[in-house]
Protein backbone atom coordinates (compact mmCIF):
# COMPACT_ATOMS: atom_id res chain seq x y z
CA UNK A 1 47.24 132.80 126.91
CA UNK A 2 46.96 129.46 126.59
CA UNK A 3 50.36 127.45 125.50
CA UNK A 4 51.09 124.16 124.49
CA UNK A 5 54.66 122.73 124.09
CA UNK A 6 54.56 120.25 121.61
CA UNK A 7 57.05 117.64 119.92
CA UNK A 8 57.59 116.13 116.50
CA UNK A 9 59.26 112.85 116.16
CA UNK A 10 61.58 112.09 113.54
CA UNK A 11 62.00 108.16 112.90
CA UNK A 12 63.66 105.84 110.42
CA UNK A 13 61.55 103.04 110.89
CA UNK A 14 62.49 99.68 109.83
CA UNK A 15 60.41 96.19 109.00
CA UNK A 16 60.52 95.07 112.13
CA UNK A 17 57.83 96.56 114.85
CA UNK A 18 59.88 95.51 118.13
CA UNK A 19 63.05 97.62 116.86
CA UNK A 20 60.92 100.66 115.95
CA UNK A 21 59.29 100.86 119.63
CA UNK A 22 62.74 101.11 121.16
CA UNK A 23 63.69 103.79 118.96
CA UNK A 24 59.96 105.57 119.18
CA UNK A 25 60.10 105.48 123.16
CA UNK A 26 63.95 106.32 123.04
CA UNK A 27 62.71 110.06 121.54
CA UNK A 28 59.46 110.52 123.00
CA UNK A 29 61.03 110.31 126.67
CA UNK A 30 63.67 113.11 124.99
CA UNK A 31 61.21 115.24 123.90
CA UNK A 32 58.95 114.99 126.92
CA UNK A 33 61.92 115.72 129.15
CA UNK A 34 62.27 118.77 127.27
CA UNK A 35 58.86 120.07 128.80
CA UNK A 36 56.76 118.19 125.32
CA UNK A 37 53.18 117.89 126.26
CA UNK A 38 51.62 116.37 123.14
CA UNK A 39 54.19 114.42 121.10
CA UNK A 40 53.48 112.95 117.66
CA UNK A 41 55.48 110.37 115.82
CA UNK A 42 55.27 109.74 112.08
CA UNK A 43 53.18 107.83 109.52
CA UNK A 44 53.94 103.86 109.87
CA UNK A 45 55.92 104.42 113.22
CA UNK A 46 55.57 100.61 113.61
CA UNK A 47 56.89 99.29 110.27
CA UNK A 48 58.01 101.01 106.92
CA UNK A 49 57.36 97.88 104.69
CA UNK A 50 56.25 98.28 100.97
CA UNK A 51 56.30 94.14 100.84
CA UNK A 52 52.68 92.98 101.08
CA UNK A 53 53.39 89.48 101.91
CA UNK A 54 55.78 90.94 104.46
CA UNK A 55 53.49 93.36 106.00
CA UNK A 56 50.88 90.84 106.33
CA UNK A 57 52.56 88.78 108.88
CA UNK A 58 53.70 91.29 111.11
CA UNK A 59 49.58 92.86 110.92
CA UNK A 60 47.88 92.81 114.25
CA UNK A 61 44.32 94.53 115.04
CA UNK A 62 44.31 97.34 117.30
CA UNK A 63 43.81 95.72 120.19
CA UNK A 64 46.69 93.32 119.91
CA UNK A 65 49.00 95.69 118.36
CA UNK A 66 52.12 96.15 120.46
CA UNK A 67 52.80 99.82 119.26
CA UNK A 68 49.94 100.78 120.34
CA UNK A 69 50.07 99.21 123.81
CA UNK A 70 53.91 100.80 123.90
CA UNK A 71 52.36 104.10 123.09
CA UNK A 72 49.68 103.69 125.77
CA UNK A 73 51.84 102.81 128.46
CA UNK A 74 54.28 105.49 127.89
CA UNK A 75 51.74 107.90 127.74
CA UNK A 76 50.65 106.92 131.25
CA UNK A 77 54.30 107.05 132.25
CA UNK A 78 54.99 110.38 130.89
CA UNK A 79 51.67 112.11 131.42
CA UNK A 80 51.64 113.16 128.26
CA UNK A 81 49.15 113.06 124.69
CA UNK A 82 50.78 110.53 122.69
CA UNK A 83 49.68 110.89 119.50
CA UNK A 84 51.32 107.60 116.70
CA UNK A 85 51.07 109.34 113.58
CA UNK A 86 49.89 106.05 112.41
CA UNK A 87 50.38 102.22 112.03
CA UNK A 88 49.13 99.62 110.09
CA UNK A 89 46.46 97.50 111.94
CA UNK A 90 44.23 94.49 110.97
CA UNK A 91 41.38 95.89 108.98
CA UNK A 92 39.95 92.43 107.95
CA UNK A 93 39.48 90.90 104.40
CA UNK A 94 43.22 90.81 103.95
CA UNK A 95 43.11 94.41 104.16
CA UNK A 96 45.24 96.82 106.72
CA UNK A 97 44.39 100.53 107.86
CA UNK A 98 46.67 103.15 107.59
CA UNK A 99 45.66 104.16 111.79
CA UNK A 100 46.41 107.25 114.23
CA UNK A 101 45.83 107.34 117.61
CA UNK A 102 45.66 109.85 120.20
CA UNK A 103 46.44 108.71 123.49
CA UNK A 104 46.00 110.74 126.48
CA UNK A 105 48.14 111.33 129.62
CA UNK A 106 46.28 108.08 131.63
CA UNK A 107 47.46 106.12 128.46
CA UNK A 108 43.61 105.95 127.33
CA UNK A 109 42.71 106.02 123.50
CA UNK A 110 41.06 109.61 123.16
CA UNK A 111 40.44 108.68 119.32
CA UNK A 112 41.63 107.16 116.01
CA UNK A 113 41.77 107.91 112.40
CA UNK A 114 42.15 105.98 109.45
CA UNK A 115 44.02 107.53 106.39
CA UNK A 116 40.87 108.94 103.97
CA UNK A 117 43.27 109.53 100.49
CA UNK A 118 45.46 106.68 99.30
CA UNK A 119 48.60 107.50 97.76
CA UNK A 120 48.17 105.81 94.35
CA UNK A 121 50.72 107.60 92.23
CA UNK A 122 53.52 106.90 89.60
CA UNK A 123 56.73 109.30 90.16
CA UNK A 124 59.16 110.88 87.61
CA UNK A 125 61.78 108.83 89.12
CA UNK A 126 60.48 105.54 88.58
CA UNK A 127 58.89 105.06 91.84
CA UNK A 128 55.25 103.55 91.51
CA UNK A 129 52.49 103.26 94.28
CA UNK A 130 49.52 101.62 95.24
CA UNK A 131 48.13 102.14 98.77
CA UNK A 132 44.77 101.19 97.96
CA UNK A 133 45.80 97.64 97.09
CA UNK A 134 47.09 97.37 101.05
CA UNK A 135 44.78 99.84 102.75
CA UNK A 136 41.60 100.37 103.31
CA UNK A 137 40.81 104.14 102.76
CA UNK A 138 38.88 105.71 106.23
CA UNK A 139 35.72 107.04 105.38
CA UNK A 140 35.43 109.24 108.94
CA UNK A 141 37.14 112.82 109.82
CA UNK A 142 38.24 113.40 113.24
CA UNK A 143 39.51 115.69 115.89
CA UNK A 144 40.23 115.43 119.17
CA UNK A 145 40.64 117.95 122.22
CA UNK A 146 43.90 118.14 123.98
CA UNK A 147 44.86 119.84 126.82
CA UNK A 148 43.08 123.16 125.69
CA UNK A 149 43.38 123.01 122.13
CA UNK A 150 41.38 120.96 119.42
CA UNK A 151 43.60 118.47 117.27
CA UNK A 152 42.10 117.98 113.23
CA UNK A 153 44.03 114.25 112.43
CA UNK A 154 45.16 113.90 108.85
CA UNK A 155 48.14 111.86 107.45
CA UNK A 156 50.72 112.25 105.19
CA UNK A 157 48.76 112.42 101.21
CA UNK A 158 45.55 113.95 102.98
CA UNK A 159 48.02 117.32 103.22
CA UNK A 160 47.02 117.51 99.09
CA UNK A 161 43.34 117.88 99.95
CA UNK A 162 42.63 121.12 101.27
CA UNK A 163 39.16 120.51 101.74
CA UNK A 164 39.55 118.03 104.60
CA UNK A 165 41.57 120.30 106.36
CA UNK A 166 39.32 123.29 105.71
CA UNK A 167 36.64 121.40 107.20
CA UNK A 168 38.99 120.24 110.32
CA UNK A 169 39.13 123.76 111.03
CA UNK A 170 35.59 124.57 110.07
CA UNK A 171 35.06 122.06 113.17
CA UNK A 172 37.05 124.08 115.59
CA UNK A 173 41.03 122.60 115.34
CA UNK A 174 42.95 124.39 116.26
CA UNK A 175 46.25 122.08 115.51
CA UNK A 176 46.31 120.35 111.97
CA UNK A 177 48.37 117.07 111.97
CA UNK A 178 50.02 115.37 109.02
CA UNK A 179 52.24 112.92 110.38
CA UNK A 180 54.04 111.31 107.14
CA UNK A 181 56.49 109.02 105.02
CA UNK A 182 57.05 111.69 102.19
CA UNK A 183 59.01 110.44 99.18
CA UNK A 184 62.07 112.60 98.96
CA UNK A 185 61.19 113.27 95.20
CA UNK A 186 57.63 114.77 96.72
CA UNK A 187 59.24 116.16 100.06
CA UNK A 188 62.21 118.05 98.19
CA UNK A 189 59.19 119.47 95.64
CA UNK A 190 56.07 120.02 97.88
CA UNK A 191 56.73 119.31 101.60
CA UNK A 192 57.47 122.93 102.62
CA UNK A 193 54.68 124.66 100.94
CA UNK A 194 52.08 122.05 101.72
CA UNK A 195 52.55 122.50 105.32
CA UNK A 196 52.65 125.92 105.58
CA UNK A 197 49.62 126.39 103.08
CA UNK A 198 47.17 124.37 105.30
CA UNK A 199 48.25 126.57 107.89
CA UNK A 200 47.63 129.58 106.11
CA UNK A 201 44.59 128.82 104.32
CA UNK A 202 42.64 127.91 107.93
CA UNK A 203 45.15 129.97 110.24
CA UNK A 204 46.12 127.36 112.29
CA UNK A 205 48.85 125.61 113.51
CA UNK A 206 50.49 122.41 111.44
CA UNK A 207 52.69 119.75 113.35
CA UNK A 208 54.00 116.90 111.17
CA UNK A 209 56.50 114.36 112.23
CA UNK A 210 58.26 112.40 109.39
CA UNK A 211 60.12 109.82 108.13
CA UNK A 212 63.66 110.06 106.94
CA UNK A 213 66.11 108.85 105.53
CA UNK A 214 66.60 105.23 103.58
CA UNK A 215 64.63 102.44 104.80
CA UNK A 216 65.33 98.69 105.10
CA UNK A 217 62.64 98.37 102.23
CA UNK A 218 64.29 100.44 100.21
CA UNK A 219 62.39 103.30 100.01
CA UNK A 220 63.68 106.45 101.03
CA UNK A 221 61.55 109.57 102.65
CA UNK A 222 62.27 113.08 103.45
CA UNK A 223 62.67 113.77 106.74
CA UNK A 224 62.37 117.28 107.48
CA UNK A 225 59.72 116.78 110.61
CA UNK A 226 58.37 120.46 110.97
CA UNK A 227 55.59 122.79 113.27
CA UNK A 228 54.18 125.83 111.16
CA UNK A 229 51.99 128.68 113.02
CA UNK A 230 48.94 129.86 111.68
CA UNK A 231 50.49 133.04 109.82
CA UNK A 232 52.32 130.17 108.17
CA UNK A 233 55.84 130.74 109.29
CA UNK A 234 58.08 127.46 110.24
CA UNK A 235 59.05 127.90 114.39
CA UNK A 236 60.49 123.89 114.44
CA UNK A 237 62.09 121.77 111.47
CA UNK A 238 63.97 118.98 111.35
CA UNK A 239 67.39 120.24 109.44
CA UNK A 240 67.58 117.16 107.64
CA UNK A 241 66.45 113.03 107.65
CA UNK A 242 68.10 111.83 110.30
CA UNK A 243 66.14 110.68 113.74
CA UNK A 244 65.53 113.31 116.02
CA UNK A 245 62.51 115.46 117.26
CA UNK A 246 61.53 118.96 116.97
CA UNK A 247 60.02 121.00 120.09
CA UNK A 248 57.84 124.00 119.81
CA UNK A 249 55.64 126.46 122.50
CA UNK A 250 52.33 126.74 120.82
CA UNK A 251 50.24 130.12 121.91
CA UNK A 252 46.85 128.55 121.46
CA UNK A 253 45.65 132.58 121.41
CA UNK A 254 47.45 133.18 118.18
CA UNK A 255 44.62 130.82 116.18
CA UNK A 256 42.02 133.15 117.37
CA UNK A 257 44.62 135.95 116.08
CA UNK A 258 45.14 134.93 112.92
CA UNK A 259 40.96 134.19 112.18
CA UNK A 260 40.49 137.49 112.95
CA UNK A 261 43.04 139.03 110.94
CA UNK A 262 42.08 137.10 108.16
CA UNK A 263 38.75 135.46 108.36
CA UNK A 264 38.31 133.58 105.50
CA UNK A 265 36.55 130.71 107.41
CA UNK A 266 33.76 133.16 108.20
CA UNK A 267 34.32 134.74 104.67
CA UNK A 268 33.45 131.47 102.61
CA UNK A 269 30.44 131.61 100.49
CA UNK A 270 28.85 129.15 98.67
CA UNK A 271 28.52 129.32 94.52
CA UNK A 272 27.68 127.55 91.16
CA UNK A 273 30.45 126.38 88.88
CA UNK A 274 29.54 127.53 85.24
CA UNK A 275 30.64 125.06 82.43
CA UNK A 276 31.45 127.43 78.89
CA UNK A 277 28.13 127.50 77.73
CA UNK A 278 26.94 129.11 80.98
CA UNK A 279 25.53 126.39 81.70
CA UNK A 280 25.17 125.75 85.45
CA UNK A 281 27.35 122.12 86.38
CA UNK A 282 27.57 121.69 89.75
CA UNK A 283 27.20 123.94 93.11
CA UNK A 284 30.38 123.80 95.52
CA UNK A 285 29.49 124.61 98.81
């Protein structure tokens, strides 16, 4: 059976990148000494900072981007996959990317992935945003293998499109990732049930790391960092929003488990959606 002990990382993260790498290597050399393997921090590890003008000045492209050459160099250290659940990076045209990157135990890039869904919503509780006026939406899928296991990289709002992570798994992950900076109006509401539903719906495994807690910007997230398994039931969550980390011993073997015991992936058939009339509309594959 093959295992992998894996670590979420639960930050705060403020506006300023510098402060944010002390605290990010602070718990990923805690959760590697705890026998972590692959360790994933949250969405905008680097800065939480909802002021454009702000954000702009502290944007750097990948290449120069000193969370990313942190992450790189502690990976190397640790001999671990590093994964930063994402950053914002240069994208060009006064635009930023919303990034994750995977690196692996030589502190080499295995891959990236640019947040797909922008969160463009207005909230109950006043709360309005607009992602798509800072980022530029990816346009590319990926996963990445690991150490035995195939990772499918989402982030944070992708979690509401099943469809992406049906076809990570239609691909062959066997880990689903949603590293995020949840709203604690969405978080206290969806968080749980989101997770655990991508899990179930694909039977496999779910490891999100989050943000918690309230931020220098103001905002304030959810917290609750958490690893599902593929039957859907929670074996690591963050109790609360404070910074921390989560550790759990993945059985690789139980994917292949849970496919067989349910194997809706094999199951899935293509069809026509009828409008009233009967009418054909459109075919959904």
């Amino acid at each position: 059976m093959s295992e992998l002990v894996v670590a979420a990382i639960q930050m705060r993260s403020g506006v300023q990148p510098a402060a944010n790498i002390a605290v990010m290597e602070a718990l990923v050399r805690k959760a590697a000494a705890r026998g972590a393997h692959y360790v994933q921090t949250p969405e905008m590890t680097g800065a939480v900072q909802r002021d454009r003008k702000a954000l702009q000045q502290i944007l750097k492209t990948e290449a120069e981007d000193e969370v990313l050459a942190a992450a790189s160099s502690l990976a190397r250290e640790l001999k671990i996959y590093l994964h930063i659940g994402s950053t914002a990076v240069e994208a060009g045209d006064g635009m930023a990317a919303n990034r994750g990157v995977v690196f692996d135990p030589n502190g080499a890039k295995l891959a990236h992935y640019d947040k797909i869904h922008m969160f463009d919503v207005d909230l109950d509780s006043g709360e309005s945003w607009r992602e798509s006026a800072v980022y530029q939406p990816g346009e590319f899928a990926r996963t990445v293998d690991i150490d035995g296991a195939r990772l499918g990289m989402g982030i944070c709002y992708d979690i509401r499109f099943p469809h992406l992570f049906r076809d990570l798994a239609l691909a062959g992950a066997d880990i689903l990732t949603a590293p995020a900076a949840f709203t604690r109006q969405t978080g206290e509401a969806h968080w749980h049930v989101l997770q655990r539903a991508r899990a179930i719906e694909n039977g496999a495994f779910v490891v999100s790391a989050a943000q918690g807690g309230v931020h220098e910007d103001g905002r304030e997230t959810y917290g609750h960092s958490i690893i599902v398994d593929p039957w859907g039931r929670v074996i690591a969550e963050a109790e609360g929003d404070e910074p921390g980390f989560v550790v759990a011993a993945l059985q690789i073997d139980e994917v292949k488990a849970a496919r067989g015991k349910i194997p809706n992936l094999k199951n899935a058939r293509s069809y026509q959606l009828a409008g009233n009339g009967g009418e054909k509309v459109e075919r959904v594959a």
